[in-house]
Protein backbone atom coordinates (compact mmCIF):
# COMPACT_ATOMS: atom_id res chain seq x y z
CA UNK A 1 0.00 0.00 0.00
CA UNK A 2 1.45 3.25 -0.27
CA UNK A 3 1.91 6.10 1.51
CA UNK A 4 -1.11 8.07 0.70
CA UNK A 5 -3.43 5.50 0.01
CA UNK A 6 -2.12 4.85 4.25
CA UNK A 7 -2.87 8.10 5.29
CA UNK A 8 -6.46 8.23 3.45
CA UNK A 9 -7.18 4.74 5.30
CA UNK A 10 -5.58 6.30 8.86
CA UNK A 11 -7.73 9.23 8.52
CA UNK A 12 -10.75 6.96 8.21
CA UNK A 13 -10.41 4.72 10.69
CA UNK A 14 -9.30 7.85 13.27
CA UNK A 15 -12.81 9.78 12.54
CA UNK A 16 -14.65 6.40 12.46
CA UNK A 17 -13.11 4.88 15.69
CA UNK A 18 -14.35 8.81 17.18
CA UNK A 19 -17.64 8.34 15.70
CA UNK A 20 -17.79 4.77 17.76
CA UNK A 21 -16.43 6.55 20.88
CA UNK A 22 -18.97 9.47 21.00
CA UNK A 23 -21.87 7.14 19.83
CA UNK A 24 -20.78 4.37 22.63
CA UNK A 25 -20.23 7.21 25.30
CA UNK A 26 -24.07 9.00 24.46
CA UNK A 27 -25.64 5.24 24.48
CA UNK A 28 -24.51 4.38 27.42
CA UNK A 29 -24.78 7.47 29.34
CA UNK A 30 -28.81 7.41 28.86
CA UNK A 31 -28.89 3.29 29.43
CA UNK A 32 -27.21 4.00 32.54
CA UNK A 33 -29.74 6.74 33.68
CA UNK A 34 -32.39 4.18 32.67
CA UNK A 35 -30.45 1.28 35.24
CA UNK A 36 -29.95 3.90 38.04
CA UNK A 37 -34.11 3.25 38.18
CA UNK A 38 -33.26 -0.38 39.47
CA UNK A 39 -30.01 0.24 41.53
CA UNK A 40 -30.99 -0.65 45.01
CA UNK A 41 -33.24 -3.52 44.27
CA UNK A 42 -31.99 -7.06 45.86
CA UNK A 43 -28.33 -6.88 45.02
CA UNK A 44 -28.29 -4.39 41.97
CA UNK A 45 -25.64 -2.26 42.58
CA UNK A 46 -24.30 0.77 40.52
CA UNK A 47 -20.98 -1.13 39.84
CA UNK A 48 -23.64 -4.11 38.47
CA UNK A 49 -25.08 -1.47 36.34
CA UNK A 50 -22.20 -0.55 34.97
CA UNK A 51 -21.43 -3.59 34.20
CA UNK A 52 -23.99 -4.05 32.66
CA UNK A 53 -23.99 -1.07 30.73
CA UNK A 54 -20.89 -1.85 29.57
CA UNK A 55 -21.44 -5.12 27.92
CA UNK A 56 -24.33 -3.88 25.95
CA UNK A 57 -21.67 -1.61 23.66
CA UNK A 58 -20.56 -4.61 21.73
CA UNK A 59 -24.43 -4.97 20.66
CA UNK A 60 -24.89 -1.49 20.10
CA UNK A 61 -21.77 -0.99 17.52
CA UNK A 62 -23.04 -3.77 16.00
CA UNK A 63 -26.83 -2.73 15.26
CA UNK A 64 -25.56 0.93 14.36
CA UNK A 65 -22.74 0.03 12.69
CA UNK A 66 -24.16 1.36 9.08
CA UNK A 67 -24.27 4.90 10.38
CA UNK A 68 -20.98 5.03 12.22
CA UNK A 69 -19.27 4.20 9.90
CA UNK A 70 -20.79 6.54 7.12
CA UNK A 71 -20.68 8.96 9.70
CA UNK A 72 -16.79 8.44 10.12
CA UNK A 73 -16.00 8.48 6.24
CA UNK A 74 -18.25 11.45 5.79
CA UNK A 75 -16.11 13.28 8.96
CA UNK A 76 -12.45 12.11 7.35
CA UNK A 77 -13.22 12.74 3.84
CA UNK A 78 -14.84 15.89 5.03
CA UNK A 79 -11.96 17.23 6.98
CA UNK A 80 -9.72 16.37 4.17
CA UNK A 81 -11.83 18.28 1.62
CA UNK A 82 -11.24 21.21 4.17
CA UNK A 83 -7.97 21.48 4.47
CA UNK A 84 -7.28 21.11 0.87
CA UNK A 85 -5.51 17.50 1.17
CA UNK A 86 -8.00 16.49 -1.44
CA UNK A 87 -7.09 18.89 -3.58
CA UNK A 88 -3.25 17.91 -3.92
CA UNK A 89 -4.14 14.46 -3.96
CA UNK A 90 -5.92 15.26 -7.36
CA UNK A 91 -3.32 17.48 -8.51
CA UNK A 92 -0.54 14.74 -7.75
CA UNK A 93 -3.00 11.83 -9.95
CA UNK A 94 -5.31 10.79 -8.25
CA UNK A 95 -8.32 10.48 -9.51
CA UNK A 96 -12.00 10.94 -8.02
CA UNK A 97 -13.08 7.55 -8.79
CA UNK A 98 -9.66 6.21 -7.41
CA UNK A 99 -9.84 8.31 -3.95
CA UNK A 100 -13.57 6.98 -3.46
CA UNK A 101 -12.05 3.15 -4.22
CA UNK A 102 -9.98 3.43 -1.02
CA UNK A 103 -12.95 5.31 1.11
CA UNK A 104 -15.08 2.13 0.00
CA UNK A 105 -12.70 -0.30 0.94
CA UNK A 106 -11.54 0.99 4.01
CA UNK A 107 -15.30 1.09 5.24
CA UNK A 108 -16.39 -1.91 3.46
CA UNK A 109 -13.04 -4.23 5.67
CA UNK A 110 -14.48 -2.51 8.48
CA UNK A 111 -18.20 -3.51 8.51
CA UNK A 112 -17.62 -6.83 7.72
CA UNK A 113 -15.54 -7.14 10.88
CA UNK A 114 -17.74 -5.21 13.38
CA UNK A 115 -19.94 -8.22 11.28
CA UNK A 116 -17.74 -11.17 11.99
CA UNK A 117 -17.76 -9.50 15.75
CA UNK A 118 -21.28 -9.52 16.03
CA UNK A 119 -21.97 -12.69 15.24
CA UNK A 120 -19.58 -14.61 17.11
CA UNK A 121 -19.28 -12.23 20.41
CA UNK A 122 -22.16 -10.00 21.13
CA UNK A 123 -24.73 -12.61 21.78
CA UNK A 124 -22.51 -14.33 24.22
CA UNK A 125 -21.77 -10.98 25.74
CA UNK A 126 -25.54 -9.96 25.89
CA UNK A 127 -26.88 -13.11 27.14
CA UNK A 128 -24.37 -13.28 29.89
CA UNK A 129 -25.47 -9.31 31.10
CA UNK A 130 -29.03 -10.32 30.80
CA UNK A 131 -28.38 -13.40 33.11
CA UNK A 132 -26.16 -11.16 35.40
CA UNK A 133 -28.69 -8.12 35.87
CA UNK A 134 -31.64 -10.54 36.28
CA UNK A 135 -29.50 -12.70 38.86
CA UNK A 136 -28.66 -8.95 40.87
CA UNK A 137 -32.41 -8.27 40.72
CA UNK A 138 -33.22 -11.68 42.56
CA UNK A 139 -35.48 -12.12 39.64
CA UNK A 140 -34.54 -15.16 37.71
CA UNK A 141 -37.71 -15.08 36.12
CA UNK A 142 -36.19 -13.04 33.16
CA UNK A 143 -35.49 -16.79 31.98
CA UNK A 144 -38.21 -18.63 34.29
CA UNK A 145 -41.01 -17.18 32.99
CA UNK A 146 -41.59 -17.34 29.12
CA UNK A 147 -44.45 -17.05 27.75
CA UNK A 148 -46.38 -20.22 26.08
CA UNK A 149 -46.04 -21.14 22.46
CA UNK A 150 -47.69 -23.18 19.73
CA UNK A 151 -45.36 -24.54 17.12
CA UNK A 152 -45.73 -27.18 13.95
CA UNK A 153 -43.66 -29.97 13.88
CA UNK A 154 -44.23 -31.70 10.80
CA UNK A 155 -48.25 -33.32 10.98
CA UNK A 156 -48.01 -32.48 14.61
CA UNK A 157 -49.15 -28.92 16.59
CA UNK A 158 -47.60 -28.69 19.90
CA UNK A 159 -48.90 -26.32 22.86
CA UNK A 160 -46.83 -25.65 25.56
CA UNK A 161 -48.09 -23.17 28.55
CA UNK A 162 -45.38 -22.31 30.00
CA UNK A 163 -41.78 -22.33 29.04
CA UNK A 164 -39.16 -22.75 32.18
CA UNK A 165 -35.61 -21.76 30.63
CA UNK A 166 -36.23 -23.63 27.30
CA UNK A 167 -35.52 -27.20 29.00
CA UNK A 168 -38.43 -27.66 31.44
CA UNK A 169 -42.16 -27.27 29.85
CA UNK A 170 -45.18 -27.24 31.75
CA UNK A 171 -48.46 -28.19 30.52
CA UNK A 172 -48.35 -29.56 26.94
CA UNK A 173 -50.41 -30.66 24.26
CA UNK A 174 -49.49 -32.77 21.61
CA UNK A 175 -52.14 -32.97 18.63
CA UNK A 176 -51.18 -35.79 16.02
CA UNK A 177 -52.57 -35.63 12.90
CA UNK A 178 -52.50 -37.78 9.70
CA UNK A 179 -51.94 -36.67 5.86
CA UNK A 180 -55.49 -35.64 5.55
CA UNK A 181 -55.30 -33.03 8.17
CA UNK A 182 -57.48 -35.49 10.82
CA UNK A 183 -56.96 -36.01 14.57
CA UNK A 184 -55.40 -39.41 15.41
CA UNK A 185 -54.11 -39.18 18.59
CA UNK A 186 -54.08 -36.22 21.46
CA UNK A 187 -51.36 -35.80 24.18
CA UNK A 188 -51.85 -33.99 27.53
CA UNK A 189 -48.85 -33.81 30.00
CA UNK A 190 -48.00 -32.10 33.03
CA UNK A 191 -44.50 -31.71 32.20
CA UNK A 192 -41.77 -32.14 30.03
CA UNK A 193 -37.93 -31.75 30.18
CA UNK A 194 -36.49 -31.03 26.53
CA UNK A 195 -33.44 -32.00 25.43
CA UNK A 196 -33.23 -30.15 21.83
CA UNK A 197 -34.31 -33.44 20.45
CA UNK A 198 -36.99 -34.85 21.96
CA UNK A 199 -39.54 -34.15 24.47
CA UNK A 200 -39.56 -36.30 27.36
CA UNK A 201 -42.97 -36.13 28.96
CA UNK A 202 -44.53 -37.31 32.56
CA UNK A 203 -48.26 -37.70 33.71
CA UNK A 204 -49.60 -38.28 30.48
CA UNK A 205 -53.25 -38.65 29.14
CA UNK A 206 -53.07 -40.31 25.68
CA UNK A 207 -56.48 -40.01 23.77
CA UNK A 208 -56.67 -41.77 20.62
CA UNK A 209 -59.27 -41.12 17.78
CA UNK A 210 -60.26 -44.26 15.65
CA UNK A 211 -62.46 -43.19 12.51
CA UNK A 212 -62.37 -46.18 10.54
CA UNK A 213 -65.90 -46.54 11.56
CA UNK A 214 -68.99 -45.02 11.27
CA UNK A 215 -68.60 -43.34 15.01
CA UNK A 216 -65.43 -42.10 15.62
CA UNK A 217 -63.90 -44.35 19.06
CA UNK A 218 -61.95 -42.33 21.57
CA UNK A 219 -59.72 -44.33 23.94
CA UNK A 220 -57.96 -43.01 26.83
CA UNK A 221 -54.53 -44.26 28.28
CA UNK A 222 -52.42 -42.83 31.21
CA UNK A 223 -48.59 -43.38 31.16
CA UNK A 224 -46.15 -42.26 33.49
CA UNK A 225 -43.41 -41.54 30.42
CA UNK A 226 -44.00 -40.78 27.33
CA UNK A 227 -41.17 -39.94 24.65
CA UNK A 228 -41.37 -37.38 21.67
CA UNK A 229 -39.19 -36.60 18.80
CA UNK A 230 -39.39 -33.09 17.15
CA UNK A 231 -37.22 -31.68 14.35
CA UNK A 232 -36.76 -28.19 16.63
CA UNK A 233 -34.38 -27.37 18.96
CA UNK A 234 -33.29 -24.90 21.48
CA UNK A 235 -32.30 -21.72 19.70
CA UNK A 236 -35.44 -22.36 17.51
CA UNK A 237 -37.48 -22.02 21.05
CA UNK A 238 -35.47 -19.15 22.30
CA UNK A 239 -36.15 -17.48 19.34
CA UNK A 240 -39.42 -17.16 19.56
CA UNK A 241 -39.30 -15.05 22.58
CA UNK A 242 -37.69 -12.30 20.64
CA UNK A 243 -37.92 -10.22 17.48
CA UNK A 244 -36.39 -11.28 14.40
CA UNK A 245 -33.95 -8.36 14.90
CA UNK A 246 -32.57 -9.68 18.02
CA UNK A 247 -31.75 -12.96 16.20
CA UNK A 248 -28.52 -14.32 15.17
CA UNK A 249 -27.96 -14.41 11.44
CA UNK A 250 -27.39 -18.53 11.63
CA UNK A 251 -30.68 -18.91 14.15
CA UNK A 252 -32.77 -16.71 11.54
CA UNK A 253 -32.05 -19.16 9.04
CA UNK A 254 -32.52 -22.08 10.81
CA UNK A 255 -35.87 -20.35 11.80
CA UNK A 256 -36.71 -19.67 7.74
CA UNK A 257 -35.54 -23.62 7.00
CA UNK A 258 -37.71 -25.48 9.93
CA UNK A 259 -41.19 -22.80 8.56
CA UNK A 260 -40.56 -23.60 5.43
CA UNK A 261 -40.47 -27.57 6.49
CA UNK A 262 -43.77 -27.01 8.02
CA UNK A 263 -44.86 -25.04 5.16
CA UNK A 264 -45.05 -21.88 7.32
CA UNK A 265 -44.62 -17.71 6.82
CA UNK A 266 -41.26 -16.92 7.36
CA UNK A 267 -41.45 -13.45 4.95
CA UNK A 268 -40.18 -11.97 8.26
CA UNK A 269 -37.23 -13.21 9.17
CA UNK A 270 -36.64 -13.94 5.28
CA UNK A 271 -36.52 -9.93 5.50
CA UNK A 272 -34.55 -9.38 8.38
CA UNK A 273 -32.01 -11.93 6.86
CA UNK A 274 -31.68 -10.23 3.56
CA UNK A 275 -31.41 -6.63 5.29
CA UNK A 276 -28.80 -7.91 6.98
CA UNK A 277 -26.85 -10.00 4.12
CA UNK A 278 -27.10 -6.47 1.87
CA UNK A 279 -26.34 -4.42 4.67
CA UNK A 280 -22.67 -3.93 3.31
CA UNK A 281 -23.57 -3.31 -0.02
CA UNK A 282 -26.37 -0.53 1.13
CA UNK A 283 -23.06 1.20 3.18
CA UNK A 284 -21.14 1.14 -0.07
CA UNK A 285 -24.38 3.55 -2.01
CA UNK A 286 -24.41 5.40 0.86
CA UNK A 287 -20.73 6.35 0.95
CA UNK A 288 -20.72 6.93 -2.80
CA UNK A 289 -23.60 9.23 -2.58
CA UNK A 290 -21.80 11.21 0.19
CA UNK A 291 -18.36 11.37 -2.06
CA UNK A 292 -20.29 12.86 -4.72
CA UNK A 293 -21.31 15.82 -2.26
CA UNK A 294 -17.96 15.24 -0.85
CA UNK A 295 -16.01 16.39 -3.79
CA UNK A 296 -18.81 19.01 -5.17
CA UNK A 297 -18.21 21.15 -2.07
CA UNK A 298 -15.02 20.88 -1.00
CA UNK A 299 -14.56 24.59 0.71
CA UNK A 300 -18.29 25.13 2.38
CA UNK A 301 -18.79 21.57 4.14
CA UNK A 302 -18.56 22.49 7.72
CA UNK A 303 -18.41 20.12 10.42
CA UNK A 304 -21.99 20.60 11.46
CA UNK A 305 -23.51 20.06 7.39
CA UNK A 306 -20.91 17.24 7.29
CA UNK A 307 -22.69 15.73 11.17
CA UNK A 308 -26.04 16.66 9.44
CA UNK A 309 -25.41 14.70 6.29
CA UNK A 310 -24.55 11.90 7.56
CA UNK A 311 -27.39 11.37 9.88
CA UNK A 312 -30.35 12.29 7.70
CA UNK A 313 -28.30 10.22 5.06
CA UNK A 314 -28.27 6.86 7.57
CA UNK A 315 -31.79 7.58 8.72
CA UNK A 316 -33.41 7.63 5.05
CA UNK A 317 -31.56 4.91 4.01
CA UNK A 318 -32.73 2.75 7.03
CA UNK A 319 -36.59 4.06 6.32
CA UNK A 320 -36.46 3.53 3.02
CA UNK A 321 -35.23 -0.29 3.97
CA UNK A 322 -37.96 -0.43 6.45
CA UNK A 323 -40.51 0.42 4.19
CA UNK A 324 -39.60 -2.35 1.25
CA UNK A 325 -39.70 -4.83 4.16
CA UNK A 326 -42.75 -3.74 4.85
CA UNK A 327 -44.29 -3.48 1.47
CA UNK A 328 -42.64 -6.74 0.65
CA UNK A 329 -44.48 -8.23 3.43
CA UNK A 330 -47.51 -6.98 2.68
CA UNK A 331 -48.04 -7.63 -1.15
CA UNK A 332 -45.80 -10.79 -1.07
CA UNK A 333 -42.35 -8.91 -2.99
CA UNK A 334 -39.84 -10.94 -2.95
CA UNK A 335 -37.44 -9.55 0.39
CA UNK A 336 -34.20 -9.72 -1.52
CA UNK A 337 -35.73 -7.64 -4.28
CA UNK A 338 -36.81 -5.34 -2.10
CA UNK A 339 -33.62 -5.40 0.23
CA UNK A 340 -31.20 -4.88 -2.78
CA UNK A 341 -32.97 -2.61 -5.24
CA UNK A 342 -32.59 0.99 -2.96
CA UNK A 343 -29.23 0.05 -2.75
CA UNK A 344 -28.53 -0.86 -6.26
CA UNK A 345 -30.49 1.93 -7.54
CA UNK A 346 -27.88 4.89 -5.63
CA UNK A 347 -25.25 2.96 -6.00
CA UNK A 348 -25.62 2.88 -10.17
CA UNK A 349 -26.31 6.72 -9.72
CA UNK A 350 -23.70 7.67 -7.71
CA UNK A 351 -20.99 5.47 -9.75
CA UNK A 352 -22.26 6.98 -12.84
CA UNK A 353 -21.64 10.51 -11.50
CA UNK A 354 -18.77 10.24 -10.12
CA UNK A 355 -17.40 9.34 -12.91
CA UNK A 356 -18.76 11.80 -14.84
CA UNK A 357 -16.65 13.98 -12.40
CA UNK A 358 -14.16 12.09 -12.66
CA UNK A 359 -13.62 13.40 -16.48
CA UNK A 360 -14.79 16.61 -16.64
């Protein structure tokens, strides 16, 4: 690499590791107002909440990471516009379209590591605070107390009332049906301990529907034990406690495979997945729009049209992509489609002008 293409790439990452700081430092000085509400309670201290404070960043550079890092090429390319450094770097040969390679790069290295980061670290980190602040509060119910669910498995529906920690269900029903969409055999249990194959159940009632006959027969049998496979497991049921966008990349598409098995909607995490798979190319359109503005004003962008510009800049670009989710969703648009075309769209006019830049 040479020198200058070194300095363009330090003066990146410098404005975008201060973007991260600030952003970091205003996020968590409002989450830790909203904790000093608990501190007190059982053993939830203010060094827990900070703690806890603390190991929600990770999650936090992850979900903005889009806008901090626009923000930080908009701030570096900006302040190098300012101070004329742009303007020699033209004069000595470089060219518009060649400057804006190494701002894309640069950004585009990155996202895909705050990416690789997020995956593999940040829901470790955020389960573990979760567990920590609820264990401070004395309240263990934060895992204790999930809600019920219904889920298909294959022919069979599956009711469970109460959900203790995703290992230990209380109050299930198990409705078996054949290929013609008919009752054949009903399950009641008081419990069941789940072992991400199979559901082990206790203090069963086992009704069983015969309609070979004219009169349908319903027999009743009590076992102590009773043993069920399922295709789900685990993360499947954890994931249905939260919103698609609190989901791991690999547990959405697990989630999209096993609803599609059972023939299923899954247009909503099929959404979330594709926002997030095209999230580095929608970065890319949105730093090549800001180069064009970049390098048509390169004497009048102050700091705070520079802050400005990149904000409204993230923020349409995020309700534009909320909007094709939604309209995908709601007239049945395929989610990539609608995921990539904004994206593709700028990207195509901002290339094309720039170069047109580029020559005159």
């Amino acid at each position: 690499m040479k020198i200058r293409d070194r300095y363009i790439a330090k003066t990146l990452l410098t404005y975008t590791l201060v973007v991260l700081l600030v952003w970091l430092s205003i996020y968590s000085f409002f989450n830790f107002l909203a904790e000093l509400n608990s501190v007190g309670e059982e053993n939830y201290t203010i060094l827990e909440a900070f703690k806890y404070v603390v190991l929600q960043m990770p999650e936090v550079a992850y979900d903005q990471a889009a806008p901090i890092i626009l923000l930080g090429c908009v701030l570096g390319m900006g302040h190098l516009a300012t101070t004329g450094q742009l303007l020699i770097f033209r004069v000595a040969g470089f060219s518009i379209l060649k400057i804006t390679w190494i701002t894309v790069k640069n950004a585009f290295f990155f996202i895909i590591a705050l990416i690789i980061f997020g995956e593999l670290l940040v829901p470790i980190l955020t389960k573990y605070s979760e567990s920590a602040r609820s264990n401070a509060l004395g309240n263990q119910s934060l895992s204790l107390s999930q809600n019920g669910f219904w889920i298909r498995d294959g022919n069979n529906f599956i009711n469970v009332e109460n959900n203790v920690d995703g290992q230990i269900f209380t109050e299930i029903t198990v409705i078996e049906t054949n290929s013609s969409n008919e009752i054949e055999r009903l399950i009641k249990s008081k419990n069941a301990k789940f072992d991400g194959n199979s559901l082990d159940m206790s203090s069963n009632e086992i009704f069983t529907i015969n309609t070979s006959g004219n009169i349908d027969n319903i027999s009743l049998k009590e076992r102590n034990s009773y043993n069920k496979t399922v295709s789900f497991d685990r993360d499947l049921v954890d994931s249905l406690e939260k919103e698609p966008g609190d989901l791991t990349t690999w547990t959405i598409i697990k989630q999209i495979q096993f609803l599609s098995d059972n023939k299923l909607r899954s247009g909503v995490y099929e959404v979330e997945l594709y926002k997030r798979l095209v999230r580095p190319f929608t970065l890319i359109a949105m730093i090549l729009m800001a180069m064009l503005f970049i390098f048509g004003s390169t004497r009048d962008a102050t700091l705070g049209r520079k802050i400005f510009f990149g904000v409204a800049l993230g923020l349409s670009f995020e309700l534009i992509s909320r909007i094709g989710g939604a309209l995908a969703l709601s007239f049945n648009f395929s989610p990539l489609f609608s995921s990539i075309l904004p994206a593709v769209t700028i990207m195509l006019i901002s290339i094309t002008l720039l170069i047109q830049k580029s020559i005159s």
